[in-house]
C-alpha atoms as a PDB file:
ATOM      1  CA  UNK A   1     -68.299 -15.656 -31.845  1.00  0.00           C
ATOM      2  CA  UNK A   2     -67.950 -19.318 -33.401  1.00  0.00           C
ATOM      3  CA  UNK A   3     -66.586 -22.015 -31.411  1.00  0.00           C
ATOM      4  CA  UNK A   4     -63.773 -22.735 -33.872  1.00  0.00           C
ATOM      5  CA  UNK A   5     -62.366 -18.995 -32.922  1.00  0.00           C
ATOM      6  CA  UNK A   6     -62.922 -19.230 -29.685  1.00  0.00           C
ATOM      7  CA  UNK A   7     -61.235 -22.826 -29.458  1.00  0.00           C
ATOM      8  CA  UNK A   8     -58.125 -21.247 -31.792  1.00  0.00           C
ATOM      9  CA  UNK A   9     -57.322 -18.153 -29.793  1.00  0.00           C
ATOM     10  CA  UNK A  10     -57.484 -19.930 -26.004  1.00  0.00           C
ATOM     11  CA  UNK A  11     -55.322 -22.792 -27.632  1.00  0.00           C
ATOM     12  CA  UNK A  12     -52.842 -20.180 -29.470  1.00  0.00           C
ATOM     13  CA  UNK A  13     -52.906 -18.117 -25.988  1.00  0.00           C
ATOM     14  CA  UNK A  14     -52.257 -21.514 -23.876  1.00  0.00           C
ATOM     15  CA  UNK A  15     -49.283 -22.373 -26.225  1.00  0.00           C
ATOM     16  CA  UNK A  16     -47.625 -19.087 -26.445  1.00  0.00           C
ATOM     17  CA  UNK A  17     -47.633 -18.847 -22.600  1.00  0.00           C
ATOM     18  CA  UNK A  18     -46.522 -22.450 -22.199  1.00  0.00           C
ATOM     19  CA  UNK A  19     -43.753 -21.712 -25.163  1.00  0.00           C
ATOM     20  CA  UNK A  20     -42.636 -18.360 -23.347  1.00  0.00           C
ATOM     21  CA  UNK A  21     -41.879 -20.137 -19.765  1.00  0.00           C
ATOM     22  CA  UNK A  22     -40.666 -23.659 -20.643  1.00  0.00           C
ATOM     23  CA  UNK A  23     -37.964 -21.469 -22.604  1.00  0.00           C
ATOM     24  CA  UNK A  24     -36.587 -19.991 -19.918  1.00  0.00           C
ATOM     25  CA  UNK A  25     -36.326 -23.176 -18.182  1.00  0.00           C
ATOM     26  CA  UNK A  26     -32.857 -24.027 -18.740  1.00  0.00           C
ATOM     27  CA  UNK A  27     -31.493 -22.413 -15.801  1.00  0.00           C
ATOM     28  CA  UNK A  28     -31.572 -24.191 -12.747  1.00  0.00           C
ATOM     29  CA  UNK A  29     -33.684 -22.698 -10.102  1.00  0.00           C
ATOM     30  CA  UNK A  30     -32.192 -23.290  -6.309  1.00  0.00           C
ATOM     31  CA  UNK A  31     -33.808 -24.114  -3.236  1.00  0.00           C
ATOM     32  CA  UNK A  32     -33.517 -21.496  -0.332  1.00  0.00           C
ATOM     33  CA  UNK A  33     -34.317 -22.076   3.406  1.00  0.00           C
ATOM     34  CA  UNK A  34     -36.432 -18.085   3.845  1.00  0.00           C
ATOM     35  CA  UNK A  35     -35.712 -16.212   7.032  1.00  0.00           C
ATOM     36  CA  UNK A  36     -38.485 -14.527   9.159  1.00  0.00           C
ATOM     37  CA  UNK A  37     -36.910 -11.313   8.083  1.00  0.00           C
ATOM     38  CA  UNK A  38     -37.970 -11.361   4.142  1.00  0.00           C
ATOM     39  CA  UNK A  39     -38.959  -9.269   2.385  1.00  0.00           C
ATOM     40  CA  UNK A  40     -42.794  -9.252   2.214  1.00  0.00           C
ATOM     41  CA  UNK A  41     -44.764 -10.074  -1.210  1.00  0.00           C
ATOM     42  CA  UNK A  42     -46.344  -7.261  -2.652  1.00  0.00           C
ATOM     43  CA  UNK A  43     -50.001  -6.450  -3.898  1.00  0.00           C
ATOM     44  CA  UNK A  44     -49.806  -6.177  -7.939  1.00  0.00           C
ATOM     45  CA  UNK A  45     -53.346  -4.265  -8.477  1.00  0.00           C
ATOM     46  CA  UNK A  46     -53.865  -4.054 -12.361  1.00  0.00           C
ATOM     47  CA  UNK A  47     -57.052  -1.860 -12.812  1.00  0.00           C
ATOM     48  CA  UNK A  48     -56.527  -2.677 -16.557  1.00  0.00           C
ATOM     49  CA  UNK A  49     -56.722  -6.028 -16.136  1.00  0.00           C
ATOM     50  CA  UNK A  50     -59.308  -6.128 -13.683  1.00  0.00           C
ATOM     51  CA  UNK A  51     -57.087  -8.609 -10.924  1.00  0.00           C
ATOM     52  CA  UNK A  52     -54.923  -7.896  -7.875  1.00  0.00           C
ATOM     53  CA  UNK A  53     -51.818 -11.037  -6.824  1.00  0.00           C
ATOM     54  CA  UNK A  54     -49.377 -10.806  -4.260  1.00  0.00           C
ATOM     55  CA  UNK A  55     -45.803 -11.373  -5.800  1.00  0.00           C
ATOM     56  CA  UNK A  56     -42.891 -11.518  -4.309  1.00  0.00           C
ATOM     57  CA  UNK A  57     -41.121  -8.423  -6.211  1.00  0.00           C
ATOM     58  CA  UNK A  58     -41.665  -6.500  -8.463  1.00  0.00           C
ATOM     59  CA  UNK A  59     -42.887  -8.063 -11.947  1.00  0.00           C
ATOM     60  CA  UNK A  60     -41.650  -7.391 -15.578  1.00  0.00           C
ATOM     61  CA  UNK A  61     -44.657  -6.570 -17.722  1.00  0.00           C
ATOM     62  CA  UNK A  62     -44.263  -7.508 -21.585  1.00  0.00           C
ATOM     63  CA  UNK A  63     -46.444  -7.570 -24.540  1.00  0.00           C
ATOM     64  CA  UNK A  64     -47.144 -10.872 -26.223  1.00  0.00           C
ATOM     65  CA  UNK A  65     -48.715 -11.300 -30.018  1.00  0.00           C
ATOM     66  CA  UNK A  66     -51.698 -13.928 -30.420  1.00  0.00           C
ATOM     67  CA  UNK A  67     -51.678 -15.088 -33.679  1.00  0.00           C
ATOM     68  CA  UNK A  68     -54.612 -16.735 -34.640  1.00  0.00           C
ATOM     69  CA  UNK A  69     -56.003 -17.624 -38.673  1.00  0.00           C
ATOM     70  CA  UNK A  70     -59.358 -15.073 -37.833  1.00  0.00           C
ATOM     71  CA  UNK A  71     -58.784 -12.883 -35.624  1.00  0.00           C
ATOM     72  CA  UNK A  72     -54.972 -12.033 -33.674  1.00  0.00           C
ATOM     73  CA  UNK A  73     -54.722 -10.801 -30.065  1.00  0.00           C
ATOM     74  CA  UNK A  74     -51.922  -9.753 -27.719  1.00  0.00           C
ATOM     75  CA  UNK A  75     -51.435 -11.056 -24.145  1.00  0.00           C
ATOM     76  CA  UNK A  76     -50.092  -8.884 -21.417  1.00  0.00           C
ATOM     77  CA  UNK A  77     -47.538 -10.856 -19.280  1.00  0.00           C
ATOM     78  CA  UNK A  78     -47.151  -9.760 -15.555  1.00  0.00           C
ATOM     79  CA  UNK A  79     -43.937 -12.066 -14.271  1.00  0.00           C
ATOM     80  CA  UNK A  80     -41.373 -12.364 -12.013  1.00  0.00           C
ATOM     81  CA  UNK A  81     -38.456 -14.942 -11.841  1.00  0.00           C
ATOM     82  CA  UNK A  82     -36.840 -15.596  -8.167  1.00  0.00           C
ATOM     83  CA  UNK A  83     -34.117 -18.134  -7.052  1.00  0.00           C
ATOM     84  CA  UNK A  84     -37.138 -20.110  -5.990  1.00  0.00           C
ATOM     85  CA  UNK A  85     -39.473 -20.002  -8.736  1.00  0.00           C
ATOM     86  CA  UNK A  86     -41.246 -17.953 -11.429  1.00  0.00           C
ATOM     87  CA  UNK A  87     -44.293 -16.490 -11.083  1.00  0.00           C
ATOM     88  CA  UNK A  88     -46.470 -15.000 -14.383  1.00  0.00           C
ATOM     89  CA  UNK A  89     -49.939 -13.471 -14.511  1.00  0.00           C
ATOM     90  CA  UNK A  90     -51.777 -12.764 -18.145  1.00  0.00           C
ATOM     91  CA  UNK A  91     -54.392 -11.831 -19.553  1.00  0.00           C
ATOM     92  CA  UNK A  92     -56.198 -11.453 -22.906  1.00  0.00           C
ATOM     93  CA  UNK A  93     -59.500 -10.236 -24.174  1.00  0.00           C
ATOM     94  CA  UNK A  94     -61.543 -12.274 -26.056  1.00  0.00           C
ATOM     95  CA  UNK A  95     -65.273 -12.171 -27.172  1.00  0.00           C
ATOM     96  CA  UNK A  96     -68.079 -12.866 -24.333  1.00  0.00           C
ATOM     97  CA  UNK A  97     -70.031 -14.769 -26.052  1.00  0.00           C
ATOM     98  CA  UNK A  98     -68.365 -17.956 -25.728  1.00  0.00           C
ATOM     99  CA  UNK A  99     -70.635 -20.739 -24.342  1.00  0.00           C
ATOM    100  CA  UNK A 100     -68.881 -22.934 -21.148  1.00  0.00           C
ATOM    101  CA  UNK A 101     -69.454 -25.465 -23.702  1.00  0.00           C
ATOM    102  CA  UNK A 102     -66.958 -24.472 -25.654  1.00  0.00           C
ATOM    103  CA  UNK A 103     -64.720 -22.775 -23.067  1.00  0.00           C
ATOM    104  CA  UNK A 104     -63.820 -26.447 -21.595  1.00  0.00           C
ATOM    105  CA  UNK A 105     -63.520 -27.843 -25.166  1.00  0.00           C
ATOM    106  CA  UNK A 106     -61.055 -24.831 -25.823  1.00  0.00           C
ATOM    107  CA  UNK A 107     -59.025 -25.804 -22.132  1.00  0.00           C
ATOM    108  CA  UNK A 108     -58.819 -29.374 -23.341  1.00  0.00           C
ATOM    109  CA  UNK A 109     -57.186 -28.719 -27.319  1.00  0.00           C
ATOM    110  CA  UNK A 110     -55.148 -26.582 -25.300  1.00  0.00           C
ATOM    111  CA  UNK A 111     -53.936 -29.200 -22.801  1.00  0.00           C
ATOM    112  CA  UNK A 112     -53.550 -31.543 -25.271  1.00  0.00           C
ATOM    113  CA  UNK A 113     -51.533 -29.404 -27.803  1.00  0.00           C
ATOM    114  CA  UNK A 114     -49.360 -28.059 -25.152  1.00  0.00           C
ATOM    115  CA  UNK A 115     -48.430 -31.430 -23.891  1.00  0.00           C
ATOM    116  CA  UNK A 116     -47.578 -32.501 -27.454  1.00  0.00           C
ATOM    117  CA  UNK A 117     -45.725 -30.071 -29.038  1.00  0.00           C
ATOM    118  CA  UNK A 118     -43.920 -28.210 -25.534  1.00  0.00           C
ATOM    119  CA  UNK A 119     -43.455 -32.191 -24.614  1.00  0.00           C
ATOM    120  CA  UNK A 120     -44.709 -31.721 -21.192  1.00  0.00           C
ATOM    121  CA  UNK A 121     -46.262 -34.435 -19.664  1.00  0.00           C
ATOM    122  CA  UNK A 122     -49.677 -33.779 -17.009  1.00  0.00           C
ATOM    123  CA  UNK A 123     -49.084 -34.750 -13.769  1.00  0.00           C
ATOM    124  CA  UNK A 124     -53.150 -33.384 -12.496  1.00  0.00           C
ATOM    125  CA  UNK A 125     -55.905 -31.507 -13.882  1.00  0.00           C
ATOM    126  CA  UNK A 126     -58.415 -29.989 -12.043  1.00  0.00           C
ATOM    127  CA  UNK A 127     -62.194 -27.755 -12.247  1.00  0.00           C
ATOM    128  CA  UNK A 128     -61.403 -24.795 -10.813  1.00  0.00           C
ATOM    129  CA  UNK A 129     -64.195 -22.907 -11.775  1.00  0.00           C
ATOM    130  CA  UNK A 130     -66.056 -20.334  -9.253  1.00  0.00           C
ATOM    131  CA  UNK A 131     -69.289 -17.660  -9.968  1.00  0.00           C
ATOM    132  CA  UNK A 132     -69.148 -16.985 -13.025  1.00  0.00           C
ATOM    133  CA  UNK A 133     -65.737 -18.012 -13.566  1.00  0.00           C
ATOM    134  CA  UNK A 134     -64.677 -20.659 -15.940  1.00  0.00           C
ATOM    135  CA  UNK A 135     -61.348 -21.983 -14.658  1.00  0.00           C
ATOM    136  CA  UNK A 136     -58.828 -25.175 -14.775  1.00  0.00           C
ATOM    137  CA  UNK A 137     -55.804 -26.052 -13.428  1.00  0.00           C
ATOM    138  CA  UNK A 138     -52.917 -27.804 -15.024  1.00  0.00           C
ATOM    139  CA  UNK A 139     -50.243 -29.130 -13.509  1.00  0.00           C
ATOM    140  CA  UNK A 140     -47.700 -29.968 -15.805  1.00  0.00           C
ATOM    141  CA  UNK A 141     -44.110 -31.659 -16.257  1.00  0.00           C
ATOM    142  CA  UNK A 142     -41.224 -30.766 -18.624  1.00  0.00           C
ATOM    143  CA  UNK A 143     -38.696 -32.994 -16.878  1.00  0.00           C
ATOM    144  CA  UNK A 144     -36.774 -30.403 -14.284  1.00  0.00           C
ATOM    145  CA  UNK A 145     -39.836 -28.078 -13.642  1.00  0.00           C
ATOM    146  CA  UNK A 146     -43.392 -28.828 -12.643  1.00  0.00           C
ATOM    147  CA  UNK A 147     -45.522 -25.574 -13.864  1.00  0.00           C
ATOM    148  CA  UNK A 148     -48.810 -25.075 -12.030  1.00  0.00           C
ATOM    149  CA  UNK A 149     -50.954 -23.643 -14.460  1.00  0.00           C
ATOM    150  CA  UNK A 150     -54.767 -22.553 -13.594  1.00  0.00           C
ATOM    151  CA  UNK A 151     -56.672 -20.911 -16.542  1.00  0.00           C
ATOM    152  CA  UNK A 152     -59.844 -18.844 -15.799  1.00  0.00           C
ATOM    153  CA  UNK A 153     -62.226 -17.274 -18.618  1.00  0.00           C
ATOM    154  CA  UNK A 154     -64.138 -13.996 -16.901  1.00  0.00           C
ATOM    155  CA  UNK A 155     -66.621 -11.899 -19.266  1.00  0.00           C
ATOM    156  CA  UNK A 156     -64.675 -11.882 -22.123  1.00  0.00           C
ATOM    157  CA  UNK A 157     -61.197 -12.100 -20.624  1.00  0.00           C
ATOM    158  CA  UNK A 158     -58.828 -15.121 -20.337  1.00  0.00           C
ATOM    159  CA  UNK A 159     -56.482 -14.917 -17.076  1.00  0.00           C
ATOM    160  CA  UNK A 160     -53.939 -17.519 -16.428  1.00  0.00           C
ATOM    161  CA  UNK A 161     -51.942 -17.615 -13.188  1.00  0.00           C
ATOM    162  CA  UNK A 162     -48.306 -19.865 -13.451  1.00  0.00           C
ATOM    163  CA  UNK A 163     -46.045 -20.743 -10.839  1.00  0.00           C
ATOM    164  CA  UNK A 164     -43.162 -22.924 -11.822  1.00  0.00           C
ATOM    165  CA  UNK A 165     -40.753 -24.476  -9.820  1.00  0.00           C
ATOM    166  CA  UNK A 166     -37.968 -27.355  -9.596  1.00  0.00           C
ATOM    167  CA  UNK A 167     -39.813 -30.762 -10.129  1.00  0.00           C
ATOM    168  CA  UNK A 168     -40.316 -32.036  -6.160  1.00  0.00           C
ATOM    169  CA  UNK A 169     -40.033 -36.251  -6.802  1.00  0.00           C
ATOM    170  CA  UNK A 170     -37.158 -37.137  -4.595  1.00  0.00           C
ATOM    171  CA  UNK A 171     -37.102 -33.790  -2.472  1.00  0.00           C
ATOM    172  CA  UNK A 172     -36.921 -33.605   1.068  1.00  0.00           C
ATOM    173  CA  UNK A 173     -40.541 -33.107   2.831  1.00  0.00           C
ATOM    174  CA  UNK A 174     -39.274 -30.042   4.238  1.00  0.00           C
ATOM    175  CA  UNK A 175     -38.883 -28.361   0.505  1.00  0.00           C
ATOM    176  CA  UNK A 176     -41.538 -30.087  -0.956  1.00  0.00           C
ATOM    177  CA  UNK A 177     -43.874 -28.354   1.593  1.00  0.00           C
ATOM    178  CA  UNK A 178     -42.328 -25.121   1.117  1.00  0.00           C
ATOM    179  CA  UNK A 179     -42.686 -25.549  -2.585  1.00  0.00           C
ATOM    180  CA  UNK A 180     -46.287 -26.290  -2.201  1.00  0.00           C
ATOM    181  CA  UNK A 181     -47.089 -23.056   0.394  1.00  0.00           C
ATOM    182  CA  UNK A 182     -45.515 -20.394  -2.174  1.00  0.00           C
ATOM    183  CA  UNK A 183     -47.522 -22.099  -4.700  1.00  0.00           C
ATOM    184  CA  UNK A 184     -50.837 -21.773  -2.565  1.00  0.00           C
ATOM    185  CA  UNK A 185     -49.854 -18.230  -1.249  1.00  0.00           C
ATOM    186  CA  UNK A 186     -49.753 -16.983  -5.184  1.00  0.00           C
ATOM    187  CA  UNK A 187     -52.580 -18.543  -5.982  1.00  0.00           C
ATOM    188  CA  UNK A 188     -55.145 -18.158  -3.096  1.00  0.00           C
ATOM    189  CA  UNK A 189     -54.044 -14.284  -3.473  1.00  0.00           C
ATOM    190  CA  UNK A 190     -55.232 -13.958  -6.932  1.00  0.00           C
ATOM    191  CA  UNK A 191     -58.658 -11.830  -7.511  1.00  0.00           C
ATOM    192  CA  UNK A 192     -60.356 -11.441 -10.781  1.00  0.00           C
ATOM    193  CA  UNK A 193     -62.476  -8.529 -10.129  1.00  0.00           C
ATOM    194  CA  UNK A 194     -60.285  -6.013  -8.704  1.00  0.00           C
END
């Protein structure tokens, strides 16, 4: 597959994903002290989509079109909204052939693009790549949430893993770490390979 395709689907799959959860972002999400006695987070195993991710419920799973000007796609959307924070898992097939090359130019156009037209603004960036894994993480700004985006490209397949949650600046320590551990908990449990 050309580079040009390659680059236009990950940037149309970045933006649509970007687009679906910074729409949803008008409602304010509330800080809660948890209790030892909550409920536990549960092992999503997709055997479809080849990855496993604890969540903490159970997650809506929706259909997204990919348009692109060659060739059109559809994302599958695994996510859950709490009173803490949302949570998404997706995934989309593309063509194997794609050189890392071009991969990293394709996770840059879509930075850029989604922090000029979804007016985010990047707070970090980050290589996140592992074995035969491409993979970045974004953390991004829209003004009242900071989404923690981390993109991975896996024989043929683009993955991203979200968490969003209230933006921390001016938070008490206490929230700001708690924040920061259900971030970490989502994402150290996610598994490509599954």
């Amino acid at each position: 597959m050309n580079s040009v395709k390659t680059k236009r689907l990950l940037v149309g799959a970045l933006l649509v994903l970007a687009g679906v959860l910074c729409s949803g972002s008008n409602t304010r999400l509330v800080a809660q002290k948890q209790s030892a006695p909550d409920k536990p987070w549960r092992e999503l195993i997709s055997s479809e989509g080849r990855f496993s991710v604890l969540l903490p419920g159970i997650p809506s799973e929706m259909f997204v079109p990919v348009p692109g000007q060659i060739v059109s796609t559809e994302m599958r959307v695994f996510a859950i909204k709490t009173s803490v924070a949302v949570y998404a898992v997706t995934y989309s097939d593309f063509p194997n052939d794609a050189e890392p090359e071009e991969l990293k130019a394709a996770f840059d156009n879509g930075r850029d693009r989604a922090l000029t037209e979804d007016k985010l603004q990047l707070i970090s960036e980050k290589d996140v790549s592992a074995p035969g894994i491409i993979g970045r993480e974004y953390v991004m700004d829209n003004g009242a949430f900071v989404i923690r985006n981390r993109v991975y490209y896996n024989q043929g397949r683009l993955y991203q893993a979200i968490f969003s949650g209230p933006v921390l600046n001016g938070m008490p320590p206490g929230l700001v770490q708690y924040y920061d551990g259900l971030a970490a908990k989502f994402f150290k449990s996610f598994k490509i390979g599954s």
